[in-house]
Protein backbone atom coordinates (compact mmCIF):
# COMPACT_ATOMS: atom_id res chain seq x y z
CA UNK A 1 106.83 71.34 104.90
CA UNK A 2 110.34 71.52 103.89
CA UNK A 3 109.53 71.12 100.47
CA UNK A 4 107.26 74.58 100.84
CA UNK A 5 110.32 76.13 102.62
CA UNK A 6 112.70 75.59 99.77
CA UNK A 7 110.05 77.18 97.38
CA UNK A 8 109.47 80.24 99.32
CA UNK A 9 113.04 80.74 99.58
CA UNK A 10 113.71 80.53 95.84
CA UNK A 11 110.51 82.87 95.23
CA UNK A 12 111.64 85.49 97.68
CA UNK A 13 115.02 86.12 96.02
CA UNK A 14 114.23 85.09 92.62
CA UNK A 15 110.54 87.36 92.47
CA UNK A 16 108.73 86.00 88.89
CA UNK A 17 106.94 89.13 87.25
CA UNK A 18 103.18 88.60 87.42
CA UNK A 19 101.77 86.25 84.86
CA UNK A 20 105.50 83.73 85.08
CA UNK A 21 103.54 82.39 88.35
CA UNK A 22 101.67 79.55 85.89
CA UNK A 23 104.44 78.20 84.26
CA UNK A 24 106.74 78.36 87.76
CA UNK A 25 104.32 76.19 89.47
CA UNK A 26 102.74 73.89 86.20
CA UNK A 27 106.12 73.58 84.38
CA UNK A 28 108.86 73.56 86.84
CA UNK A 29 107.31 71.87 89.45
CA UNK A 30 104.74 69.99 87.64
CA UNK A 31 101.54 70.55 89.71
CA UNK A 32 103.34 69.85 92.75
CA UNK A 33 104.01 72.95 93.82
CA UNK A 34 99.93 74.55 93.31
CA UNK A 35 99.39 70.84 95.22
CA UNK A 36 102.03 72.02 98.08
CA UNK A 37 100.58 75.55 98.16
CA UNK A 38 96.55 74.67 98.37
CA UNK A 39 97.85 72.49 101.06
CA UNK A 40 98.39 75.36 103.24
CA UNK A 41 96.17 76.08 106.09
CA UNK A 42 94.29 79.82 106.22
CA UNK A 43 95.01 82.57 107.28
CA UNK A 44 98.34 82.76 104.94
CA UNK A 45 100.91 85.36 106.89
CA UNK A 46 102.22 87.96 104.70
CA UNK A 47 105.32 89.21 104.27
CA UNK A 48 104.51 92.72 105.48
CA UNK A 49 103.04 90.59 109.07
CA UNK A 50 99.54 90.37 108.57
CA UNK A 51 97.36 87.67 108.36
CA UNK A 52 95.28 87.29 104.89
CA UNK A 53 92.47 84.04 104.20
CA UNK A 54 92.96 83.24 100.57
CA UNK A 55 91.15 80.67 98.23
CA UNK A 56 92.68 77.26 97.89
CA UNK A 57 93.18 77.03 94.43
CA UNK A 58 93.03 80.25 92.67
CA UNK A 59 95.65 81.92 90.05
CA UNK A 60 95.94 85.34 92.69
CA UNK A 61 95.57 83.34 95.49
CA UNK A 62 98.52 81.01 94.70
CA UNK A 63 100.47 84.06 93.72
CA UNK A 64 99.98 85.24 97.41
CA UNK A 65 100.34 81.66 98.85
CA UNK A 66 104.14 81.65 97.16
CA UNK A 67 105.54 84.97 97.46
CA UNK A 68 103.45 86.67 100.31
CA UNK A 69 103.70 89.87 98.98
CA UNK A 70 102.12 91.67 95.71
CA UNK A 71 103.11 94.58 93.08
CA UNK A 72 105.42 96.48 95.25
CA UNK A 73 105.89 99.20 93.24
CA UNK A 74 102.11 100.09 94.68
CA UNK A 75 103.66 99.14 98.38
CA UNK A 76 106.43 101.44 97.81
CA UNK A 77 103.80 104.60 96.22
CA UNK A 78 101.36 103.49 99.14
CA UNK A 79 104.09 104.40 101.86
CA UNK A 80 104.91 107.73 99.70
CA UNK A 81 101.60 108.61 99.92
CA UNK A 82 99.75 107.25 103.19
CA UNK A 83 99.87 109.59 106.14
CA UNK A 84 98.24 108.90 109.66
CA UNK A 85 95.24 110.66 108.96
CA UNK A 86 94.79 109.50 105.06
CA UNK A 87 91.29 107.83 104.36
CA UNK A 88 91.71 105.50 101.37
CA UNK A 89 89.00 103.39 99.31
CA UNK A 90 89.82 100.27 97.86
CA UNK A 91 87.96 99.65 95.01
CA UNK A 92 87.94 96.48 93.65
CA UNK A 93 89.97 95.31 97.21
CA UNK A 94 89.83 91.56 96.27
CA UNK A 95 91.25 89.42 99.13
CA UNK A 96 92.06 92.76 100.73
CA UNK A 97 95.88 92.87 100.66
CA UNK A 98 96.35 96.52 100.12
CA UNK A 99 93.37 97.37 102.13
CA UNK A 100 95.47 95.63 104.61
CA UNK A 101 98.67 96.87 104.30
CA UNK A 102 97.71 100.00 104.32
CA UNK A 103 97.20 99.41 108.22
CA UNK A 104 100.77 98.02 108.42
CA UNK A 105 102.12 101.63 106.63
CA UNK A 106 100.09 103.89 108.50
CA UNK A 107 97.80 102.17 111.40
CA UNK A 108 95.92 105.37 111.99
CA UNK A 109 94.73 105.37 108.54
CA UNK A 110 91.04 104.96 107.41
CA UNK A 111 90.29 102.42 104.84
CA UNK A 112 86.93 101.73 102.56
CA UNK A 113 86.85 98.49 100.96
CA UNK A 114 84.66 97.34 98.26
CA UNK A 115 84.52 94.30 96.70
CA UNK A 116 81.96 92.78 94.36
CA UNK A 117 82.35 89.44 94.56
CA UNK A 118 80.36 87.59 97.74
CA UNK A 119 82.90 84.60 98.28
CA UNK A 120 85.74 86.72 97.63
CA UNK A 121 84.14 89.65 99.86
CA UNK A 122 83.58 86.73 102.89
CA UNK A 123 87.53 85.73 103.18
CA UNK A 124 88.29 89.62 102.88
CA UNK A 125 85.91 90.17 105.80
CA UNK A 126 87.61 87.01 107.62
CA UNK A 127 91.06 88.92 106.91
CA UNK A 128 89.79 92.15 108.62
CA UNK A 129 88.41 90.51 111.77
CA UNK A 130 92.00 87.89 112.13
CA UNK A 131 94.14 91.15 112.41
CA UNK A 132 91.99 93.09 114.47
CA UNK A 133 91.63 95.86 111.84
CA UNK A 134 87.50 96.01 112.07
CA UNK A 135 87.73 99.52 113.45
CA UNK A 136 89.79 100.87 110.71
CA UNK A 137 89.11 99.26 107.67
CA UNK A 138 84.81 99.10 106.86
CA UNK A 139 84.25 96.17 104.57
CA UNK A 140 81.10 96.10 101.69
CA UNK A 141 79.86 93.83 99.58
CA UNK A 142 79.01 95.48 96.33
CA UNK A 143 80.13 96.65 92.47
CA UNK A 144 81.27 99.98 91.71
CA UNK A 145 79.50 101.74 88.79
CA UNK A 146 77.56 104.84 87.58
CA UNK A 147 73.86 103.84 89.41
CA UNK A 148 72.52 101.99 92.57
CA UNK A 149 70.79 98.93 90.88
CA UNK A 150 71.27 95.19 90.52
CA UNK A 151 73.83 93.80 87.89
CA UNK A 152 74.97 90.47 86.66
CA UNK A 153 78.53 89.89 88.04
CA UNK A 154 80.71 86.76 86.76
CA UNK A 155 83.12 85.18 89.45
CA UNK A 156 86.10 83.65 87.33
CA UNK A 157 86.60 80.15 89.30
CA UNK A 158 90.21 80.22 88.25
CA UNK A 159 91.66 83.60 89.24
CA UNK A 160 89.84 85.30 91.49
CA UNK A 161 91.20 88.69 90.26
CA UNK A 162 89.77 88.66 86.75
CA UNK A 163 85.93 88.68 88.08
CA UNK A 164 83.81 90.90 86.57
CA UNK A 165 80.19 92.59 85.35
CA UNK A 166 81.01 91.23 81.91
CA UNK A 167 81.30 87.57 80.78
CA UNK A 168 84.62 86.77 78.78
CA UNK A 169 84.95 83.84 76.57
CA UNK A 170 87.18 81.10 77.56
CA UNK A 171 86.96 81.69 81.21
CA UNK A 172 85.08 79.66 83.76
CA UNK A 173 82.34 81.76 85.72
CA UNK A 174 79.42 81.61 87.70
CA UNK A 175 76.97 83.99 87.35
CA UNK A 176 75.65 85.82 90.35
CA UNK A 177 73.49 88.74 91.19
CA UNK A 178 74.57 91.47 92.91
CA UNK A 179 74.28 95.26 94.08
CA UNK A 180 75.52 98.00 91.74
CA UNK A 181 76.02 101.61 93.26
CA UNK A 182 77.35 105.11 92.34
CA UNK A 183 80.00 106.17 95.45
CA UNK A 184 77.81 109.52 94.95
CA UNK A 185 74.20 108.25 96.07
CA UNK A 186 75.31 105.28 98.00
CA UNK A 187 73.92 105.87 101.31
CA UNK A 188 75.86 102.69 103.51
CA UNK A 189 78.88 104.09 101.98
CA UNK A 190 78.34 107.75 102.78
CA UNK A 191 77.23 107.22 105.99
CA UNK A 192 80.49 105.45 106.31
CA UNK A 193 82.71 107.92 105.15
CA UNK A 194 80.90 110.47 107.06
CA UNK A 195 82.64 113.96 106.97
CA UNK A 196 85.90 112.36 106.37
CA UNK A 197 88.04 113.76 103.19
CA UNK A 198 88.90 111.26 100.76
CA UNK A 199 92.27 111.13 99.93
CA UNK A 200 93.42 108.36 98.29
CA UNK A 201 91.72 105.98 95.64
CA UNK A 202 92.77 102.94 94.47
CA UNK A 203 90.63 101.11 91.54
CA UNK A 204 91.18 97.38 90.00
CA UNK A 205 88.04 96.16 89.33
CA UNK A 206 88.66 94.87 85.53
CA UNK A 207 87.41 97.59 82.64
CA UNK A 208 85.16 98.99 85.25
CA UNK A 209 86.75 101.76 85.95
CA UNK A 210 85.38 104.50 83.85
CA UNK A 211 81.59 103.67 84.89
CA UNK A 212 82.83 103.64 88.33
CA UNK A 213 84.23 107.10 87.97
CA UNK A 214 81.22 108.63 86.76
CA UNK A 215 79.20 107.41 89.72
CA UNK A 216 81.52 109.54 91.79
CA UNK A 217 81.44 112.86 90.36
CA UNK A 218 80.35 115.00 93.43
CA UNK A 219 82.95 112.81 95.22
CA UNK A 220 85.46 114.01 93.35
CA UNK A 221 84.69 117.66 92.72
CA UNK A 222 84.55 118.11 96.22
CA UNK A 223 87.75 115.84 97.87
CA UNK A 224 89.83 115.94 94.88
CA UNK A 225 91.52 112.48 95.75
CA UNK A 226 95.02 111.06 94.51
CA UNK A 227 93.85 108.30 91.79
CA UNK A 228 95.85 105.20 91.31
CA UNK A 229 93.84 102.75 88.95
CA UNK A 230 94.72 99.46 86.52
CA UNK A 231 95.26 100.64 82.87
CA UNK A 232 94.43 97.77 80.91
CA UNK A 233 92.80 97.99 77.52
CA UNK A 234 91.74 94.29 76.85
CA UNK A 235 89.40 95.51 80.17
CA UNK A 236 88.53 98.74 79.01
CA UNK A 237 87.23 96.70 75.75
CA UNK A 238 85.22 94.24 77.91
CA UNK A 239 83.52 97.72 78.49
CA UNK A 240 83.52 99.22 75.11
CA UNK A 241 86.07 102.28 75.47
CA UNK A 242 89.13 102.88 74.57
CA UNK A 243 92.11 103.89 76.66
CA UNK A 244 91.89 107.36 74.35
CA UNK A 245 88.17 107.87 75.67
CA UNK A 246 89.42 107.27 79.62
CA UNK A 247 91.99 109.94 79.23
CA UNK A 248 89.99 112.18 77.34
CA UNK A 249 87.48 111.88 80.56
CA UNK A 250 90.02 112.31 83.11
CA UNK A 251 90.97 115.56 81.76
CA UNK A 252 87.53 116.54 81.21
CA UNK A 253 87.28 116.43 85.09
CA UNK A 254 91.03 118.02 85.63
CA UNK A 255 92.78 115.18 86.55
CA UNK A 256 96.03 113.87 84.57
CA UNK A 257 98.80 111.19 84.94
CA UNK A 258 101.82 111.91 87.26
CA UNK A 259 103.36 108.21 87.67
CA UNK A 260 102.98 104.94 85.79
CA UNK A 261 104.28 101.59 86.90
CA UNK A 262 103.16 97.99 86.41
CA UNK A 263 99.81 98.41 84.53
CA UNK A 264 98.81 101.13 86.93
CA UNK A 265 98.50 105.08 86.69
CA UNK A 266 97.98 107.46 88.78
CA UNK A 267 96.02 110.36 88.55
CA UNK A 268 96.08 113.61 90.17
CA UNK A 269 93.88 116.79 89.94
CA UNK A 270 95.12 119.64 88.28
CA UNK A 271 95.21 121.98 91.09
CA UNK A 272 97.19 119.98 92.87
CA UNK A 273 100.34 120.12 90.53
C-alpha cells in the first residue's frame, strides 16, 4: 500500500479542516483515494495508539481512515481537563474515538458512552473489547433526550456522524426504532455510574442537545459537571430552537461559556468560576 503511505504522509503534515476531506479525496484523487481507504482492513490504528473499527465507506469514517486523528483542539482541552480519577460521559460517542482516547490521556479514568445508533454502537463496542478497555469504558445502546420511551432515529448511510431523531431532506437514511432515555431516570445508566461524581460531559449528538439536557437535571444540580457540547444552529433548527433559547437555558441552570473552539463550547457552572 504505498500508494496509502504517500497519502497519509501528505494528510499528516498538510491536516485539511473538517468538511475539505470530500473534495481531497473526490477531486484530487478522483475516487481513488475513498477506493484506497475502504480498502483498509479493521481495526484502523490511531494516531494516539489505539485501535478503532470504522465503517467502510462513510464521510467520518474516511476522515479517520486518512488522518487517524480528529478535532484536536478537543484532544488538547481533554488532556487539560482529564485527571486519573475523572468519570466522563460521551454522549453522542459515535465510533468511540474520544471515549477512547480518553483512556490513552488518563487510563484510570471512567468513561460512559452512549450512542444511538445500533450499527454504529456495534463497531464502538468492537473498539472497546480490541483495546482491552471493557473495564473502563461501559458501552450503551440508546438516544439521549428528556424521557425513557421509544423514538424514531434516522441513520445517515453517508456520514455516520450526522444521524439523528429527525429526518433531513437530501440525506440518505434508514429509519430505525430505538430507546429514548432521560440520564435522570435511566436505571442501566445509573446503576452504572453508581456513586461515582460526574465530571466531565461531552455532547454531539446533532440538535439534540437541549432535550438531552433537560433529561439530566438532577444530574446536574447535584455533580455540577464541566460541559463541552457541538454548537451548531442548522441542528438546533432540526429541533426547533434557537442558539438564543440554548443559552438562555444554560444560564437558567447557572452554567455559562468559558472556551469556544471548532463548533464546540464549553460550559461550566457558575460556582465553579
Amino acid at each position: 500500500m504505498i500508494i496509502y503511505k504517500i497519502i497519509s504522509l501528505i494528510a499528516r503534515y498538510y491536516p485539511f479542516e473538517r468538511g475539505r476531506m470530500r473534495c481531497f479525496l473526490e477531486l484530487f484523487f478522483r475516487k481513488k483515494g475513498e477506493i484506497l481507504l475502504s480498502d483498509l482492513k479493521n481495526p484502523i490504528l490511531m494516531n494516539a495508539g489505539f485501535k478503532m473499527f470504522t465503517f467502510e465507506r462513510d464521510f467520518l469514517s474516511l476522515w479517520y481512515r486518512l488522518y487517524r486523528h480528529y478535532e484536536p483542539e478537543t484532544i488538547d482541552f481533554l488532556k487539560r481537563t482529564l485527571r486519573s480519577e475523572s468519570v466522563f460521559l460521551d454522549l453522542g460517542s459515535n465510533l468511540g474515538f474520544f471515549s477512547l482516547i480518553s483512556q490513552k490521556i488518563q487510563p484510570t479514568c471512567k468513561v460512559i458512552a452512549i450512542e444511538a445508533s445500533p450499527i454504529t454502537y456495534d463497531l464502538l463496542t468492537q473498539s472497546i473489547a480490541a483495546n482491552g478497555f471493557s473495564n473502563s469504558i461501559k458501552a450503551f445502546n440508546k438516544a439521549v433526550c428528556d424521557q425513557n420511551t421509544e423514538i424514531d432515529f434516522f441513520i445517515n448511510t453517508t456520514n455516520s456522524g450526522d444521524s439523528c431523531m429527525v429526518s433531513t431532506p437530501n440525506e440518505k437514511t434508514t429509519k430505525v426504532t430505538i430507546k429514548g432515555v432521560s440520564l435522570d431516570e435511566d436505571k442501566e445508566f445509573l446503576e452504572a455510574l453508581g456513586e461515582k461524581k460526574i465530571d466531565l460531559i461531552k455532547m454531539d449528538i446533532q440538535g439534540a442537545e437541549l432535550s438531552a439536557l433537560k433529561g439530566m437535571i438532577k444530574l446536574l444540580k447535584k455533580h455540577r459537571p464541566i460541559i463541552l457540547l457541538e454548537f451548531d444552529e442548522p441542528s438546533m433548527k432540526r429541533f426547533n430552537y434557537t442558539p438564543e433559547v440554548f443559552l438562555s437555558f444554560m444560564k437558567s441552570i447557572d452554567y455559562s461559556v468559558s472556551e469556544k473552539f471548532d463548533l464546540n463550547l464549553v460550559f461550566t457552572p457558575f460556582i465553579d468560576q
